[in-house]
Protein backbone atom coordinates (compact mmCIF):
# COMPACT_ATOMS: atom_id res chain seq x y z
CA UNK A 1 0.00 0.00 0.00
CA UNK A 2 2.64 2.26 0.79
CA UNK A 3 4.97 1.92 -2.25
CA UNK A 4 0.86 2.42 -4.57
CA UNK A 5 0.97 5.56 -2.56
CA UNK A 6 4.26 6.44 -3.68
CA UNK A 7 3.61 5.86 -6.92
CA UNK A 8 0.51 7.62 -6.93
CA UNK A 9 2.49 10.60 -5.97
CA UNK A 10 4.90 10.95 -8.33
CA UNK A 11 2.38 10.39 -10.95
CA UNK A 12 0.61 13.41 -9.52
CA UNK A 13 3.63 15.01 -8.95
CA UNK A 14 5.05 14.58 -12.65
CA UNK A 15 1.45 15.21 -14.01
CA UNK A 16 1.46 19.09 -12.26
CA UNK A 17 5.13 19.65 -13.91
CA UNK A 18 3.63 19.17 -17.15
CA UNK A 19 1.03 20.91 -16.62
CA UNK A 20 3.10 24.07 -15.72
CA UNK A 21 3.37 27.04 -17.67
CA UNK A 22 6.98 28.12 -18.36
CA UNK A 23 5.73 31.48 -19.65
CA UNK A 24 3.98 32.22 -15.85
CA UNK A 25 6.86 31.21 -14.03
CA UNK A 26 9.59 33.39 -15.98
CA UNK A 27 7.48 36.52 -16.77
CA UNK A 28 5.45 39.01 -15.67
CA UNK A 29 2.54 40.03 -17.92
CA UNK A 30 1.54 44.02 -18.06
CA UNK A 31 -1.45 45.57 -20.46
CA UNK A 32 -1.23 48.85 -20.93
CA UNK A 33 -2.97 51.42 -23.31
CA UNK A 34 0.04 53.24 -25.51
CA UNK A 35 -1.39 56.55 -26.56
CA UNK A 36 -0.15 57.65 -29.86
CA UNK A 37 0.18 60.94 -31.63
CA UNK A 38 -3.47 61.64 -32.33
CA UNK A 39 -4.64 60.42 -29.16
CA UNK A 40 -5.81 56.91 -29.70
CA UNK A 41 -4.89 54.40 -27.16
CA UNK A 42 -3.80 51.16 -28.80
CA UNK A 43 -3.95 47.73 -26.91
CA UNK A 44 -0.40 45.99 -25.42
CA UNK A 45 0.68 43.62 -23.62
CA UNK A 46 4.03 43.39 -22.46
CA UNK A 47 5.81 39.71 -21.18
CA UNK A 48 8.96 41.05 -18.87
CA UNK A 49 11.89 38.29 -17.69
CA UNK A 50 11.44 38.01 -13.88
CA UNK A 51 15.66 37.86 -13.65
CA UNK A 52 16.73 40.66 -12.81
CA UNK A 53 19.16 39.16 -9.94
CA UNK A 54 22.14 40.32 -12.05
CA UNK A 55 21.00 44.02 -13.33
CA UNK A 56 19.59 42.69 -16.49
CA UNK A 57 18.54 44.42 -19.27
CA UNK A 58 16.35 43.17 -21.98
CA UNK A 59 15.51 44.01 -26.00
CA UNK A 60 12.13 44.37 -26.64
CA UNK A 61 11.00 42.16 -30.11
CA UNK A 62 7.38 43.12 -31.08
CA UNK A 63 4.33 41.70 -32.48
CA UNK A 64 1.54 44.17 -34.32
CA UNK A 65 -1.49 42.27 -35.33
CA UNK A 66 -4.93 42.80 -36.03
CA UNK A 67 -5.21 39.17 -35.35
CA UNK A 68 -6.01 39.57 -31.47
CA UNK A 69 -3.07 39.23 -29.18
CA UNK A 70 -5.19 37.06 -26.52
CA UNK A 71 -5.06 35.88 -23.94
CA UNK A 72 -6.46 38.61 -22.21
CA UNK A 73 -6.18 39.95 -18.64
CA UNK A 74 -2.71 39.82 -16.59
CA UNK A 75 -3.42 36.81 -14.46
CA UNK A 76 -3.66 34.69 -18.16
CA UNK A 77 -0.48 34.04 -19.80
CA UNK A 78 0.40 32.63 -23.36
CA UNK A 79 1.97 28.89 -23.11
CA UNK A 80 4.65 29.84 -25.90
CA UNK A 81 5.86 34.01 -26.58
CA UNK A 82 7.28 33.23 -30.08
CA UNK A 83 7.08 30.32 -32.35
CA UNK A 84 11.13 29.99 -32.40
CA UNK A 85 12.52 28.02 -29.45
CA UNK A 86 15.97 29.71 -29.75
CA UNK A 87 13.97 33.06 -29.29
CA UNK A 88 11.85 32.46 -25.86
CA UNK A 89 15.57 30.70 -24.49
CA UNK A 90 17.43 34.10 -24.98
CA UNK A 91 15.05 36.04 -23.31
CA UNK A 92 13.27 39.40 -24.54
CA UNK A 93 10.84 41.09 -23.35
CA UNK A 94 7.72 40.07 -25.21
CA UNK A 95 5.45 43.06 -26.65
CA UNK A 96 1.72 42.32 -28.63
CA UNK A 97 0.20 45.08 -29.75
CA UNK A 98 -3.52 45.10 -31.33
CA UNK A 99 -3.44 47.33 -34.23
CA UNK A 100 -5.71 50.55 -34.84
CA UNK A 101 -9.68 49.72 -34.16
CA UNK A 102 -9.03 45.67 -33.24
CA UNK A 103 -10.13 43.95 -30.65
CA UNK A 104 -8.61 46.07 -27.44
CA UNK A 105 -7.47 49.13 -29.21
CA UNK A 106 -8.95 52.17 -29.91
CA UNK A 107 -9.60 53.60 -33.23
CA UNK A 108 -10.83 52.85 -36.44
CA UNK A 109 -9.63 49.97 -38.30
CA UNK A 110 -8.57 50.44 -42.26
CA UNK A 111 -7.31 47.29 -44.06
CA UNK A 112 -3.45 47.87 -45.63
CA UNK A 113 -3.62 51.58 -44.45
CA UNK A 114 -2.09 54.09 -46.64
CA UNK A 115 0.96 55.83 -46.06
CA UNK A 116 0.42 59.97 -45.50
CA UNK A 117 2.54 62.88 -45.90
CA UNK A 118 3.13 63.61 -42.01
CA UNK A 119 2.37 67.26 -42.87
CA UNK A 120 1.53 67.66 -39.20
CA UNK A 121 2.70 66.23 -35.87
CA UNK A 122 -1.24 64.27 -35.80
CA UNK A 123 -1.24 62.85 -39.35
CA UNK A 124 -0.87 58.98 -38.99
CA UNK A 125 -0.19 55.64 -40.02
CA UNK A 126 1.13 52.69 -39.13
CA UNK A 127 4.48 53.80 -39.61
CA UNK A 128 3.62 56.76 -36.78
CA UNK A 129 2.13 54.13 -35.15
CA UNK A 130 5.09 51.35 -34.92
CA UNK A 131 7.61 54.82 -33.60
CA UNK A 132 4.87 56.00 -30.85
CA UNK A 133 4.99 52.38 -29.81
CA UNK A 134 8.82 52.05 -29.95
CA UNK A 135 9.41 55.22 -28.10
CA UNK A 136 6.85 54.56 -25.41
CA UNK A 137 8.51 51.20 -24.87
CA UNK A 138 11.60 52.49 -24.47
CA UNK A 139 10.93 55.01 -21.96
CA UNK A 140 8.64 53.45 -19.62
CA UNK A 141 9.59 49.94 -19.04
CA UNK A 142 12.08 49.24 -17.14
CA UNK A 143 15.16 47.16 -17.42
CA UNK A 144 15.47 47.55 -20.98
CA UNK A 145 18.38 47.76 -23.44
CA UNK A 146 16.98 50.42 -25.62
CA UNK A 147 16.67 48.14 -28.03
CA UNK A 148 13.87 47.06 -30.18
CA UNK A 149 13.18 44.38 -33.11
CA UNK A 150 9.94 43.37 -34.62
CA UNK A 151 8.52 40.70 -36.22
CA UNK A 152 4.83 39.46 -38.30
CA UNK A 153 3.60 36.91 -40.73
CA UNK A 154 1.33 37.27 -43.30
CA UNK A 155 -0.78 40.52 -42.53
CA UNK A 156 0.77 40.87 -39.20
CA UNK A 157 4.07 40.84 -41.87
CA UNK A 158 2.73 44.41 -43.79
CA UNK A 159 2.49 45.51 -40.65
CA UNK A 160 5.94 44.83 -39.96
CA UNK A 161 7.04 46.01 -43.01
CA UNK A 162 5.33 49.13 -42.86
CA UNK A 163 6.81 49.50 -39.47
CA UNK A 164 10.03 50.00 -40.95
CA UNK A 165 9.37 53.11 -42.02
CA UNK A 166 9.23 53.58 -38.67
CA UNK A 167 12.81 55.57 -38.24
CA UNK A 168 13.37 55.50 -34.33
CA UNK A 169 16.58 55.00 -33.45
CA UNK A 170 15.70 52.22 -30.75
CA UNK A 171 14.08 50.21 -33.39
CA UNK A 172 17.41 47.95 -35.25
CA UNK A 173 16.13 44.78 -36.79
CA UNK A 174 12.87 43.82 -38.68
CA UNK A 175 11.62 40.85 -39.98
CA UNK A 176 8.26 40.87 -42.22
CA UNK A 177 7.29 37.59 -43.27
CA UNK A 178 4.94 36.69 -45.96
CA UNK A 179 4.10 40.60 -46.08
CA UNK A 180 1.59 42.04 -48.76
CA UNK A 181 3.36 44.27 -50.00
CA UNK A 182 0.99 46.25 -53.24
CA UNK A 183 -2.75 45.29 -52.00
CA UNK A 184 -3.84 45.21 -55.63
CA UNK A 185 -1.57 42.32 -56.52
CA UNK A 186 -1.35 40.52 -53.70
CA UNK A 187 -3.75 38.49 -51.59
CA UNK A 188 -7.17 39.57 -51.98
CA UNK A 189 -6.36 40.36 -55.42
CA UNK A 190 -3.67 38.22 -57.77
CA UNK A 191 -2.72 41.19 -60.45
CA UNK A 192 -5.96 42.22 -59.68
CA UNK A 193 -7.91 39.35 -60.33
CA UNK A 194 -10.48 38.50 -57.08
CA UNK A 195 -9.74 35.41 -55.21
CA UNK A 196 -12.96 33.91 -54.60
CA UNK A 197 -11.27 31.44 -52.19
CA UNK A 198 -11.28 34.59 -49.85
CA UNK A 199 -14.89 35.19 -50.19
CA UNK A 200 -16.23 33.79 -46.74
CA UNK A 201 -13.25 35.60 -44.99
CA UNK A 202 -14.42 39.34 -45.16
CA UNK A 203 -16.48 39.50 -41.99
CA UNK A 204 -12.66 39.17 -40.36
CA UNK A 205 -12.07 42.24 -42.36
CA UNK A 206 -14.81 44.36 -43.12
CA UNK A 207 -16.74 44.53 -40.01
CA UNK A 208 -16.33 47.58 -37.65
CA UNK A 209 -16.30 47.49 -33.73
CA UNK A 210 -18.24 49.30 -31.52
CA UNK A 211 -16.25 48.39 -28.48
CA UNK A 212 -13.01 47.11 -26.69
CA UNK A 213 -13.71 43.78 -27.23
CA UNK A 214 -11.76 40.42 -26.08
CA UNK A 215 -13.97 38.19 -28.84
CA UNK A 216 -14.29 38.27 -32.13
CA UNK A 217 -17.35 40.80 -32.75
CA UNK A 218 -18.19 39.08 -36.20
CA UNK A 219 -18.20 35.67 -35.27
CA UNK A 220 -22.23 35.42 -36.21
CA UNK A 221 -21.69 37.57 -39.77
CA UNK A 222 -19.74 34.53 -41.12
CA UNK A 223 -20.99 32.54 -43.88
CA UNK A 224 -23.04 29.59 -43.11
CA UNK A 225 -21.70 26.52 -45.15
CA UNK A 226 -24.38 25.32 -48.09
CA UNK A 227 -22.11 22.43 -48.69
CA UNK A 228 -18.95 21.55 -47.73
CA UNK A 229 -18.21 20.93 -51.45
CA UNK A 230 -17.04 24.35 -52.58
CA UNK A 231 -17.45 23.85 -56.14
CA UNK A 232 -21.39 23.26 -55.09
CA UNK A 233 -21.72 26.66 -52.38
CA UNK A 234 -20.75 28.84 -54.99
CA UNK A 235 -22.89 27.15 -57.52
CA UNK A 236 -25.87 27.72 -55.15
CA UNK A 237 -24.72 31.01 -54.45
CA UNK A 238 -25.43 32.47 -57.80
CA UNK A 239 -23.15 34.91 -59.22
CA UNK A 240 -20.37 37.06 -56.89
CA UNK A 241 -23.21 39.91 -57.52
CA UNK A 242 -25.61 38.01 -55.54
CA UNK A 243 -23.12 37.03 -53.04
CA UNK A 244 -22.23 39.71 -52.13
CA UNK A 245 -25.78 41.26 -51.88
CA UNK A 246 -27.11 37.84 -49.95
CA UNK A 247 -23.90 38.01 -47.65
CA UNK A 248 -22.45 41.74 -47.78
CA UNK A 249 -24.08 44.54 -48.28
CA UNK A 250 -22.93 46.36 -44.74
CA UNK A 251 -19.51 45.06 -44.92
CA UNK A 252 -17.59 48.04 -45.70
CA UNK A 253 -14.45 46.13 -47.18
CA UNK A 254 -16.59 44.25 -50.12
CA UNK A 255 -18.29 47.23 -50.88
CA UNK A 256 -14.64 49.35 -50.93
CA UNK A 257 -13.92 46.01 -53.66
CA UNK A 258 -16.45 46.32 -55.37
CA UNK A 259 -16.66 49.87 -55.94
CA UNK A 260 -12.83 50.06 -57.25
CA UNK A 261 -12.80 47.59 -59.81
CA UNK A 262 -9.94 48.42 -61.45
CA UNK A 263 -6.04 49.77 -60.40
CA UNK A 264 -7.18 53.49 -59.05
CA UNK A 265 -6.34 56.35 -56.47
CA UNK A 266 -7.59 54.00 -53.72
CA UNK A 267 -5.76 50.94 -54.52
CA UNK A 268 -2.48 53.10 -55.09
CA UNK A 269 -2.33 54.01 -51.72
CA UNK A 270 -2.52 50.82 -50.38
CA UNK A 271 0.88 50.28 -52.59
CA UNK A 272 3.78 49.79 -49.82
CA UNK A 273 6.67 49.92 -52.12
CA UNK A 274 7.14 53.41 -53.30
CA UNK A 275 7.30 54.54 -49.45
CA UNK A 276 10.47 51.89 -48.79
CA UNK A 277 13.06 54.60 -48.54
CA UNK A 278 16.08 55.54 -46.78
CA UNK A 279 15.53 52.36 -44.41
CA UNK A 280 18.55 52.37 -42.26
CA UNK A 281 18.21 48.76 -39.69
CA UNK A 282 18.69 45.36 -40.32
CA UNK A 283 15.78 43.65 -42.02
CA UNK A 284 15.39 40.07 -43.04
CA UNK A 285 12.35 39.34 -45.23
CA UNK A 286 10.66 35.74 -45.57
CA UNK A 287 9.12 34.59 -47.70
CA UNK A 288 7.81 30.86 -48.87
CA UNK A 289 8.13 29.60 -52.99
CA UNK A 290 4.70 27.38 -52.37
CA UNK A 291 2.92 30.46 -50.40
CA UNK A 292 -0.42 30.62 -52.66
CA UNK A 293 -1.51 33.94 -51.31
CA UNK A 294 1.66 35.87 -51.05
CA UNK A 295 4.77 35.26 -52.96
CA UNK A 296 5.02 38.38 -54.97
CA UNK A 297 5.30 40.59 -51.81
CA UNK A 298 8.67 39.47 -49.80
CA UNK A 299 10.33 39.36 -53.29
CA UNK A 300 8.73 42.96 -53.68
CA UNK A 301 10.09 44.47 -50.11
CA UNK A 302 13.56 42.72 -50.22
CA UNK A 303 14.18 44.07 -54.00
CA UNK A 304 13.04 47.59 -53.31
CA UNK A 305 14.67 47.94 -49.55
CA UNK A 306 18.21 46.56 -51.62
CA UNK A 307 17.66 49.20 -54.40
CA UNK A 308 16.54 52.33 -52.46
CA UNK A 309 18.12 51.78 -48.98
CA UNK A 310 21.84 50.76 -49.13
CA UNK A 311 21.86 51.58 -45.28
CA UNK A 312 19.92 48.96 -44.87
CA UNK A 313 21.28 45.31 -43.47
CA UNK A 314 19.23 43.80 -45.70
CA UNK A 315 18.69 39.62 -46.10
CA UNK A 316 16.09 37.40 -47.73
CA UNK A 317 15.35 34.34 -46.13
CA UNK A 318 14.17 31.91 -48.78
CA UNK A 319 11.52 29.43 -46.83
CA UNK A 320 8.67 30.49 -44.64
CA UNK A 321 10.80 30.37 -41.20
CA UNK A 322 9.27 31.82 -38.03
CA UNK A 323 11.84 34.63 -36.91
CA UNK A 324 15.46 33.26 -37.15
CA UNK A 325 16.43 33.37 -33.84
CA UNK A 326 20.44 34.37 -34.83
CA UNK A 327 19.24 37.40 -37.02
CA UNK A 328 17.72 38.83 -33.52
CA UNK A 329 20.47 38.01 -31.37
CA UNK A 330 22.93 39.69 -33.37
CA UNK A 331 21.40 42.70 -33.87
CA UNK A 332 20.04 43.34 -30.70
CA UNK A 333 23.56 42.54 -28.93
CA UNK A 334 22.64 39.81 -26.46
């Protein structure tokens, strides 16, 4: 009886080791609203290293999404703080940001936002954005190096690459991965043909908030399933007319589609690469050869940054590779 007790204990005892969270132990988890430079508060959440035992200071490498940066509330804490193992062993400290008008964030939410003229100290975009964000950072958590890198795929990856335009001096390495990087030939559109494959996706993106919110506030807009044979849903749907007035008519980012058919003032501005200037930190861009959506737009951002930024530390990285963990490290001095 004694040794089934013993045994019984270690089970339990091995069982609640598992069951541990590694993030929980070695961090602590703030939220905090970052006001930027028109006064809109946006969303992040910020994963410090608990060692501090030996005056240690810390680069920050950041996430921007409009993808949520859950889980919410400080006593919840992500099981993993970057999808490279090499990364969470070196220790950062962790920033997720949700992006203009998503989820926690205030503001108003524009899909691929243009780039402005910064006439005046409140014109914005995510540029201003990403350098509000930086400086705050710097300046108001402690134990810091003064250094920052950032990081995306996919749209989180525009975001990054946009962010590079950024131009703070704490901000030294950036690496966008699967970025869009010209809105009218990449993704939604292919050389601006519609990809219907993305049809029952634009309640993700064309669907205002009202509200912080911790959910997804268009979970009940998307598309009920016909069939699960696609060939037959859009066969009962009709033509992408009807579709879109069956499934769309109040989502503000079919209707922007539909009413700019062709390659005009509004689809220009969503064009990243004539803004990649003067770029002056070290940016690796990834992209995959078998990515269906968005080839074109790492081969887009890593030509242009090589042609109009020779400042720039600039490398491709030729497979879809969550954040090389020795392109950090090196530029970020740890």
């Amino acid at each position: 009886m004694k040794k089934l007790f013993l045994f019984c204990c270690l089970i339990s005892f091995t069982f609640s080791l598992a069951q541990a969270n590694p993030v929980e132990e070695n961090y602590t988890k703030k939220e905090v609203y970052i006001p930027m430079r028109d006064g809109t508060k946006l969303f992040t959440i910020i994963y410090i290293p608990k060692d501090i035992s030996k005056n240690n200071k810390y680069p920050f490498i950041m996430n921007r999404t409009c993808y949520s940066i859950a889980p919410y509330g400080e006593t919840n804490f992500r099981k993993k703080l970057n999808p490279n193992k090499f990364i969470e062993k070196e220790k950062y400290i962790f920033v997720f940001q949700d992006v203009r008008g998503r989820y926690m964030s205030e503001g108003t939410f524009t899909n691929m936002t243009p780039q402005v003229d910064h006439k005046t100290k409140k014109d914005i975009d995510e540029s201003t954005d990403t350098y509000d964000t930086v400086d705050w950072l710097v300046k108001n958590v402690e134990n810091n190096n003064g250094k920052v890198g950032q990081y995306g795929t996919s749209y989180p990856g525009f975001y990054t690459a946009v962010g590079t335009l950024a131009n703070h001096p704490a901000l030294v390495a950036s690496s966008p991965q699967a970025p869009i990087s010209d809105f009218w030939y990449d993704d939604f559109h292919h050389n601006g043909a519609f990809l219907m494959g993305y049809f029952k996706t634009f309640p993700v993106f064309g669907i205002q908030k009202t509200k912080a919110e911790k959910e997804s506030w268009f979970a009940d807009k998307m598309i009920k399933s016909t069939s699960e044979d696609g060939y037959l849903f859009y066969e009962n749907m009709g033509t992408l007319k009807n579709g879109v007035d069956q499934y769309y008519k109040d989502n503000f980012f079919m209707q922007e589609i539909v009413s700019h058919p062709n390659y005009d003032d509004f689809w220009q501005k969503r064009n990243l690469l004539p803004h990649l200037k003067n770029i002056n930190h070290a940016v690796m861009t990834v992209g995959g050869w078998f990515d269906a959506e968005d080839l074109r737009g790492p081969l887009a951002i890593y030509k242009t940054i090589e042609k109009t930024s020779p400042k720039a530390k600039n490398k491709p990285k030729g497979e879809k590779h969550y954040c090389n963990g020795a392109f950090f490290s090196r530029w970020m001095e740890l």
